[in-house]
Protein backbone atom coordinates (compact mmCIF):
# COMPACT_ATOMS: atom_id res chain seq x y z
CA UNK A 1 131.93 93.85 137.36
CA UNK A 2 128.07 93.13 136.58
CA UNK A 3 126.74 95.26 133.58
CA UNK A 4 123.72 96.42 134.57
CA UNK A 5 122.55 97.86 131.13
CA UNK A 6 119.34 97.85 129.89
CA UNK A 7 119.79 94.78 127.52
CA UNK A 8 115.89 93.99 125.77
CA UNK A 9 116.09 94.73 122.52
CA UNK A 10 112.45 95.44 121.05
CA UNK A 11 111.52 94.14 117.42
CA UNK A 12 108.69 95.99 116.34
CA UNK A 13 107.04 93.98 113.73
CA UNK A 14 103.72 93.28 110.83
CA UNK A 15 103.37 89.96 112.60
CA UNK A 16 101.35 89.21 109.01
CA UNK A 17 104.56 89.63 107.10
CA UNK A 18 106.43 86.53 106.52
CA UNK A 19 109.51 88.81 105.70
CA UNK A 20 109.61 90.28 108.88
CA UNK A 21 108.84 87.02 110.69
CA UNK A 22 112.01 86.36 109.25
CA UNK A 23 113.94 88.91 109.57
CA UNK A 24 113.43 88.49 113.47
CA UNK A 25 114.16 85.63 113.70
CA UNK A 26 117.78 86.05 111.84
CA UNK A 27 118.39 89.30 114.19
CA UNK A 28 117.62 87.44 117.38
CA UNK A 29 120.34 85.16 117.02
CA UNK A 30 122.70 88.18 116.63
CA UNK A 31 121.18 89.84 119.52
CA UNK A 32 121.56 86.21 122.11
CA UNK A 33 125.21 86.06 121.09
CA UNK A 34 125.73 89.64 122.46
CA UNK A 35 123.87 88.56 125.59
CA UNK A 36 120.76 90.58 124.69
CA UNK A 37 117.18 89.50 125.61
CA UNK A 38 114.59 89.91 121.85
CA UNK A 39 111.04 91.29 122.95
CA UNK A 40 108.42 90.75 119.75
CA UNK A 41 105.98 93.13 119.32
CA UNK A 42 103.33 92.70 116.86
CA UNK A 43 99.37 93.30 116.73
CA UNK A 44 96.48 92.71 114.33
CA UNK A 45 96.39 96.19 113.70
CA UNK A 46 98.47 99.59 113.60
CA UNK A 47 97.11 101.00 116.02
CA UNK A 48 97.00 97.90 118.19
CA UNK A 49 100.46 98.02 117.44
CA UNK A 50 101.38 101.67 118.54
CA UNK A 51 99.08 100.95 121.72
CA UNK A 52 101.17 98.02 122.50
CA UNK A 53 104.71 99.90 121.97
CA UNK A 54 103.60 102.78 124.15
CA UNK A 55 102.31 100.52 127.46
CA UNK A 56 105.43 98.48 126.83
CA UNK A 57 107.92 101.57 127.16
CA UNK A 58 105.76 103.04 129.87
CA UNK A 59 105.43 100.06 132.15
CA UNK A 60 109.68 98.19 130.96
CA UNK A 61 111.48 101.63 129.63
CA UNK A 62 114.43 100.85 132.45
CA UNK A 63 115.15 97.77 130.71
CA UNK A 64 114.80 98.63 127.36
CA UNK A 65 117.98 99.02 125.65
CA UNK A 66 116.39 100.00 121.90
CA UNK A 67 113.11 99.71 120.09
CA UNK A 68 113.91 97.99 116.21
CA UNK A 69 111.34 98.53 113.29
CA UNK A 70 111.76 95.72 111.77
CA UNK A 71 110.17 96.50 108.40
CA UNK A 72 109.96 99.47 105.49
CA UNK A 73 109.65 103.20 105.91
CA UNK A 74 106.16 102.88 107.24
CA UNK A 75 106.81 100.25 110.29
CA UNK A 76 109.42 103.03 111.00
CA UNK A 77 107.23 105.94 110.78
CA UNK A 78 104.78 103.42 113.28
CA UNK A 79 107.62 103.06 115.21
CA UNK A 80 108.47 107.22 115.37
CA UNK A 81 105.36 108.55 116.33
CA UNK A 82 105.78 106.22 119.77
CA UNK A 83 108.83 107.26 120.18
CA UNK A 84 108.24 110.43 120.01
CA UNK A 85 104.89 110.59 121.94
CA UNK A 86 106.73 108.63 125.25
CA UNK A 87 109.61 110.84 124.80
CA UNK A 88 107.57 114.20 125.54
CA UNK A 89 106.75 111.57 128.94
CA UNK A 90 110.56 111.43 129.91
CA UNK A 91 111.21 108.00 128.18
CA UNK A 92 114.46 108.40 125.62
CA UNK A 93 115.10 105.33 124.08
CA UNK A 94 117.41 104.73 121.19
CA UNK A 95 115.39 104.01 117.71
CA UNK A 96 117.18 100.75 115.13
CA UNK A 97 116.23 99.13 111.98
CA UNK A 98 116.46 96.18 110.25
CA UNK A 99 114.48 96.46 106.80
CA UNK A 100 112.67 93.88 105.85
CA UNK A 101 109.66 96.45 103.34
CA UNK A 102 109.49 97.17 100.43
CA UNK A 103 110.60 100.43 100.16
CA UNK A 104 113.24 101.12 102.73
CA UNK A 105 114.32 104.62 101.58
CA UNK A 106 115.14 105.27 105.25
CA UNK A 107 117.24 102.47 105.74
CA UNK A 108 119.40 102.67 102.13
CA UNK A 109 119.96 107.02 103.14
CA UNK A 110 121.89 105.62 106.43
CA UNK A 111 123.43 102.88 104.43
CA UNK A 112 121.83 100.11 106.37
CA UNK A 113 121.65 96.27 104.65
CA UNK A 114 118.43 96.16 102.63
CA UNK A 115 119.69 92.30 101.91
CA UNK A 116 121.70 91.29 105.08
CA UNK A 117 119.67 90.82 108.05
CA UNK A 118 122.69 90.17 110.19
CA UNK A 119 124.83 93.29 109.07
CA UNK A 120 121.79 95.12 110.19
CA UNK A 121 121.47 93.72 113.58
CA UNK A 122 125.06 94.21 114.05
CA UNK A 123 124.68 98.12 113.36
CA UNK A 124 122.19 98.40 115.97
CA UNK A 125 124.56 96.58 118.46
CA UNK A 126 127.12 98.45 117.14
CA UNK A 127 124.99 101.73 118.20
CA UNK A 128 124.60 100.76 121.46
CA UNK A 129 128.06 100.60 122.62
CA UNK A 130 129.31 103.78 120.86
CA UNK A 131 128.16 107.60 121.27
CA UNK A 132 124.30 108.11 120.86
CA UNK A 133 123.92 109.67 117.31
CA UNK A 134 120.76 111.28 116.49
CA UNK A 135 118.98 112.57 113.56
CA UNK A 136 116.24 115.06 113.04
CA UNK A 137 112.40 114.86 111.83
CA UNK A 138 109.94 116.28 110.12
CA UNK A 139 106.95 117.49 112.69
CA UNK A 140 103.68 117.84 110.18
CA UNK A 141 100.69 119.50 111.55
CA UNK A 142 97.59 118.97 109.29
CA UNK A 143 94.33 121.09 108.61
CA UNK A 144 92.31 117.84 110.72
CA UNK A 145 94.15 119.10 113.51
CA UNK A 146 96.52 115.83 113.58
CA UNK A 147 100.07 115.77 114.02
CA UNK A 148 102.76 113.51 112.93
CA UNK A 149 106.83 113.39 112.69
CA UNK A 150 108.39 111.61 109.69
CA UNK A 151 111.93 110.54 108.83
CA UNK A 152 112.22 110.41 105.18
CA UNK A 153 109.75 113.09 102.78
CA UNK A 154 106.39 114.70 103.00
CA UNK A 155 104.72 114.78 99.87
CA UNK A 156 101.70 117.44 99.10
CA UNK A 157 101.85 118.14 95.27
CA UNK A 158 101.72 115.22 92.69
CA UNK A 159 104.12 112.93 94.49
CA UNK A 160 101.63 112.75 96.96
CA UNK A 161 99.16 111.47 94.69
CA UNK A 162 101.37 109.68 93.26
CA UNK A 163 101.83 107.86 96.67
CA UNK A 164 98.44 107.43 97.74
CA UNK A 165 97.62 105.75 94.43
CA UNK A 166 100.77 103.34 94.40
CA UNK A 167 99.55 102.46 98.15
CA UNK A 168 96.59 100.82 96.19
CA UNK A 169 98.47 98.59 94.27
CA UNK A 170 99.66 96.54 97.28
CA UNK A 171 100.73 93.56 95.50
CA UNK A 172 103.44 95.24 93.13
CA UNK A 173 106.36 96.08 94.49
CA UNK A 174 107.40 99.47 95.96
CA UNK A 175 109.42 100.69 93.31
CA UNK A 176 107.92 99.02 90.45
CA UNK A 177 104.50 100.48 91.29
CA UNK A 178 105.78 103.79 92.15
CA UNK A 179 107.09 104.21 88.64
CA UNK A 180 103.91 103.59 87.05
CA UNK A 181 101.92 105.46 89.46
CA UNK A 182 104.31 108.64 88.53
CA UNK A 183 103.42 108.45 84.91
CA UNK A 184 100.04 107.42 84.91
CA UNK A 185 99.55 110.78 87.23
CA UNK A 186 101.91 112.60 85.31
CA UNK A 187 99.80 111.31 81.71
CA UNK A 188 96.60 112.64 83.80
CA UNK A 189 98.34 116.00 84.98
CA UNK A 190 97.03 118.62 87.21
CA UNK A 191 99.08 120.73 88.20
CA UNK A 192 98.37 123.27 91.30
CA UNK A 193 98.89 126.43 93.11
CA UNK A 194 99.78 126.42 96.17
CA UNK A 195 101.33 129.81 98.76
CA UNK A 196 104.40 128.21 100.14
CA UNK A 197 105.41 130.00 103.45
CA UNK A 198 108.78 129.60 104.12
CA UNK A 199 111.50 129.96 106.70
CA UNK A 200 115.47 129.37 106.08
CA UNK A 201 117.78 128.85 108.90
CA UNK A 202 118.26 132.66 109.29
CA UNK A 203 115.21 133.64 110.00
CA UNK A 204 114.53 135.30 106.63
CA UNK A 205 110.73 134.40 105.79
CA UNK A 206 109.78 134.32 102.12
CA UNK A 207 106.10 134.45 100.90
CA UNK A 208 105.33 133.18 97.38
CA UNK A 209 102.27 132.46 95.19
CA UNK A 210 103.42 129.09 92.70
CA UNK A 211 102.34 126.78 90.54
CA UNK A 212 103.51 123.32 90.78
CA UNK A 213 103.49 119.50 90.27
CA UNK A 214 105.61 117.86 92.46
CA UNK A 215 106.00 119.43 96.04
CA UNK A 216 107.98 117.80 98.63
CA UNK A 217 109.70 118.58 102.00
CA UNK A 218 112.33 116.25 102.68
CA UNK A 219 114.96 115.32 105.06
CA UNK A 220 116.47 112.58 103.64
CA UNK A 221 117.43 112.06 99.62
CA UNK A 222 114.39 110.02 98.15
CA UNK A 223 111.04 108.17 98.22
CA UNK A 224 109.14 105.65 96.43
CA UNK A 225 111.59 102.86 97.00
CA UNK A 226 114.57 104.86 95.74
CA UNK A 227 113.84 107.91 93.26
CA UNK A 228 116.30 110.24 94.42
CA UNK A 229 115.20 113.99 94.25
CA UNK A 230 117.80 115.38 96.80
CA UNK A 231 120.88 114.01 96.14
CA UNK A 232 123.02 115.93 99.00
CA UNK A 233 120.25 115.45 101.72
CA UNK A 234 121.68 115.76 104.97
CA UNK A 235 119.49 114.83 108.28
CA UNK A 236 121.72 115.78 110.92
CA UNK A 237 122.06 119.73 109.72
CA UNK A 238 119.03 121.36 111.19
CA UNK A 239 117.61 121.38 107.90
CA UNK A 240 114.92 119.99 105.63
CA UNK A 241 114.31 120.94 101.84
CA UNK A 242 111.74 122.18 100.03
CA UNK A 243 111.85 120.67 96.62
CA UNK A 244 109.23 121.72 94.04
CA UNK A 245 109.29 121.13 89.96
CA UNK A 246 107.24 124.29 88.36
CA UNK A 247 104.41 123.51 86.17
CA UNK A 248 105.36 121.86 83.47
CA UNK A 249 103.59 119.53 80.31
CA UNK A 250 102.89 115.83 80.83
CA UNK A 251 105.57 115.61 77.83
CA UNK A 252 108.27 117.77 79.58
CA UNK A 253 108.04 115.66 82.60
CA UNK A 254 108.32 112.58 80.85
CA UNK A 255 111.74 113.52 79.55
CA UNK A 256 113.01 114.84 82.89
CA UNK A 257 111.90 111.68 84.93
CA UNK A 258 115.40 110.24 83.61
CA UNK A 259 117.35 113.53 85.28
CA UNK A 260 115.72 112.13 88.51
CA UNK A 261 116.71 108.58 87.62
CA UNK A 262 120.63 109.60 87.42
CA UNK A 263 120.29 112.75 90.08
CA UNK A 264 121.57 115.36 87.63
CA UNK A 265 117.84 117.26 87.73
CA UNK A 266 119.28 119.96 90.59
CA UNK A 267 120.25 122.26 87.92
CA UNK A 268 117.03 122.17 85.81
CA UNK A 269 114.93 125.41 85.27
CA UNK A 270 111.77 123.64 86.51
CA UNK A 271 113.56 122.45 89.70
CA UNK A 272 113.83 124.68 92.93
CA UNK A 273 115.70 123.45 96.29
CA UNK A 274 115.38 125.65 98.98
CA UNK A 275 116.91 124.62 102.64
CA UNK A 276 114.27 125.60 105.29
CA UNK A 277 113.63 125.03 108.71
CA UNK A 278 109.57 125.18 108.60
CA UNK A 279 107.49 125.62 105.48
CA UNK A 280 103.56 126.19 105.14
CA UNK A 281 101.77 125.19 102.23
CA UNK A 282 98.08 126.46 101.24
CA UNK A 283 96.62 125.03 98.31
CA UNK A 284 94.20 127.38 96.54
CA UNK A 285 91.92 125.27 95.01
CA UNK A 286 88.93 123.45 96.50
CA UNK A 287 88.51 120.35 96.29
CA UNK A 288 85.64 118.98 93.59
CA UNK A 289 84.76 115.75 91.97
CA UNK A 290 87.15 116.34 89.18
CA UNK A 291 89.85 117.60 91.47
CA UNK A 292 90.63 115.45 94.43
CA UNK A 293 91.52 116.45 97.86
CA UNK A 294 94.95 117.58 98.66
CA UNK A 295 96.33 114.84 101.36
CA UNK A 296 99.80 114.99 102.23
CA UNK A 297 101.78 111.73 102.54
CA UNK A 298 105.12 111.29 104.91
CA UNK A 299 107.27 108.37 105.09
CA UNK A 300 104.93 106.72 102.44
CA UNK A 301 101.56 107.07 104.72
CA UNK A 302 98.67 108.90 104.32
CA UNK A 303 98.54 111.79 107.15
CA UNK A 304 96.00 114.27 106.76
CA UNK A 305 94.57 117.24 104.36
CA UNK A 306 96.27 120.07 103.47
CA UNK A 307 96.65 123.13 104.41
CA UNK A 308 99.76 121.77 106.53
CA UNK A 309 103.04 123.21 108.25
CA UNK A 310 105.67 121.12 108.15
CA UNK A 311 108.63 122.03 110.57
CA UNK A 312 112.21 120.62 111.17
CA UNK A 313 112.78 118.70 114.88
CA UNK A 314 116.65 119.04 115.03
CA UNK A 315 118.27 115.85 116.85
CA UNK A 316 114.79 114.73 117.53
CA UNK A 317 115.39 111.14 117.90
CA UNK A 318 118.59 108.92 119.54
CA UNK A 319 119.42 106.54 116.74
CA UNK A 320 121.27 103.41 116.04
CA UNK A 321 123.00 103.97 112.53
């Protein structure tokens, strides 16, 4: 009997990263042996890049078996917003990865090989011939009018800052440089108020006025190349959480960053998890020169100013782990 299954596998890659060059490379071999056809995808740019995914799917989706970040969390957030985009068009194709970032937070949550490039590319093929799983995302609509879907965490109090200013130090790695972004922001503490508009998976809305440092909604359990803030995350429930740490002294923080480090911060009076299924967040300050802008961050990238609404997509992507 002929199989006539879609059998190109795309690898979505930073063509300027010799890791991911690699990476490929190892994961193609995997791929021949199971008689699949590798498709590289790279571009100078990300945008290049997501313009080159989308004609791809639009013009080969009927012989596309799955599109394969092949990088950290941001080539897979790259990778999402395609996915998603062509999938409002009728195209469903299954979403793999094989990291080969620095961060990865999205690929160590679904217990993919960070360090095995061929255990990962056996996952995906091990995807394909079982029952599609999915998982959901975050949608994020910004006060720019943009709109985004992530996988991992959206950050909007001080993690956020904390993100945007480890992006900046692009020669450290992830979770080094996240650590001293956290308490250099922390030692230079500002901490905000923001009214957090809330729904839970009820229906019951809550409305409340708070002051906070860090300010996350996430869907998976941590960010910044592994600091784990919820512990039980669960991306298949319908469900994202809102975490948020009161305000608190530069000091006080300090001593609870090692409660993060060893997850045993849930029960903390300074830490509130709330499951939700959409949360808006209005910060109530304006921005100055001594009090920067409020941009949220999701999946480690930069999206847009805040106010934003952030909004749970159950089973909103087929996926290969």
């Amino acid at each position: 009997m002929v199989d006539d299954r879609p059998r190109d596998i795309l690898l979505v890659r930073n063509g300027a990263s010799p890791l991911a060059r690699e990476a490929c490379d190892r994961a193609r071999g995997i791929f021949a042996a199971d008689g699949c056809t590798t498709v590289y995808l790279d571009a100078p740019s990300a945008r290049e890049l997501s313009e080159r995914l989308t004609d791809t799917l639009r013009s080969r989706a009927l012989h596309v078996a799955a599109v394969v970040a092949v990088g950290g969390d941001g080539m897979a957030h790259l990778v999402l917003q395609v996915l998603r985009a062509v999938g409002a068009q009728g195209v469903d194709v299954a979403f793999g990865l094989i990291p080969a970032g620095s961060g990865n937070d999205l690929a160590r949550f679904c217990g993919i090989p960070t360090r095995d490039t061929e255990r990962a590319a056996g996952r995906v093929l091990r995807g394909l011939e079982t029952s599609p799983e999915h998982m959901d995302l975050l949608a994020v609509d910004c006060a720019d009018g943009t709109s985004h879907v992530c996988a991992t965490t959206v950050c909007l109090g001080l993690d956020a800052r904390v993100n945007a200013r480890a992006n900046r130090w692009s020669r450290i790695r992830v979770s080094a440089k996240y650590a001293v972004a956290l308490v250099w922001e922390i030692l230079r503490l500002t901490s905000r108020d923001y009214t957090i508009d809330y729904t839970t998976a009820d229906g019951a809305r809550s409305l409340i006025d708070r002051r906070a440092t860090f300010l996350s909604v996430t869907n998976t359990s941590s960010y910044g190349g592994g600091l784990t803030i919820v512990p039980r995350a669960n991306h298949r429930d319908g469900q994202a959480e809102l975490f948020a740490v009161s305000d608190a002294r530069p000091l006080r923080l300090l001593f609870l960053l090692p409660r993060l480090l060893l997850k045993t911060h849930e029960n903390l009076a300074e830490v509130a998890l709330e499951p939700v299924t959409s949360v808006t967040v209005i910060p109530h300050e304006t921005p100055s020169e001594d009090l920067p802008a409020h941009v949220a961050h999701g999946d480690g990238e930069p999206l847009g100013p805040l106010p934003v609404q952030v909004r749970i997509l159950p089973a909103a992507v087929r996926v290969l782990f």
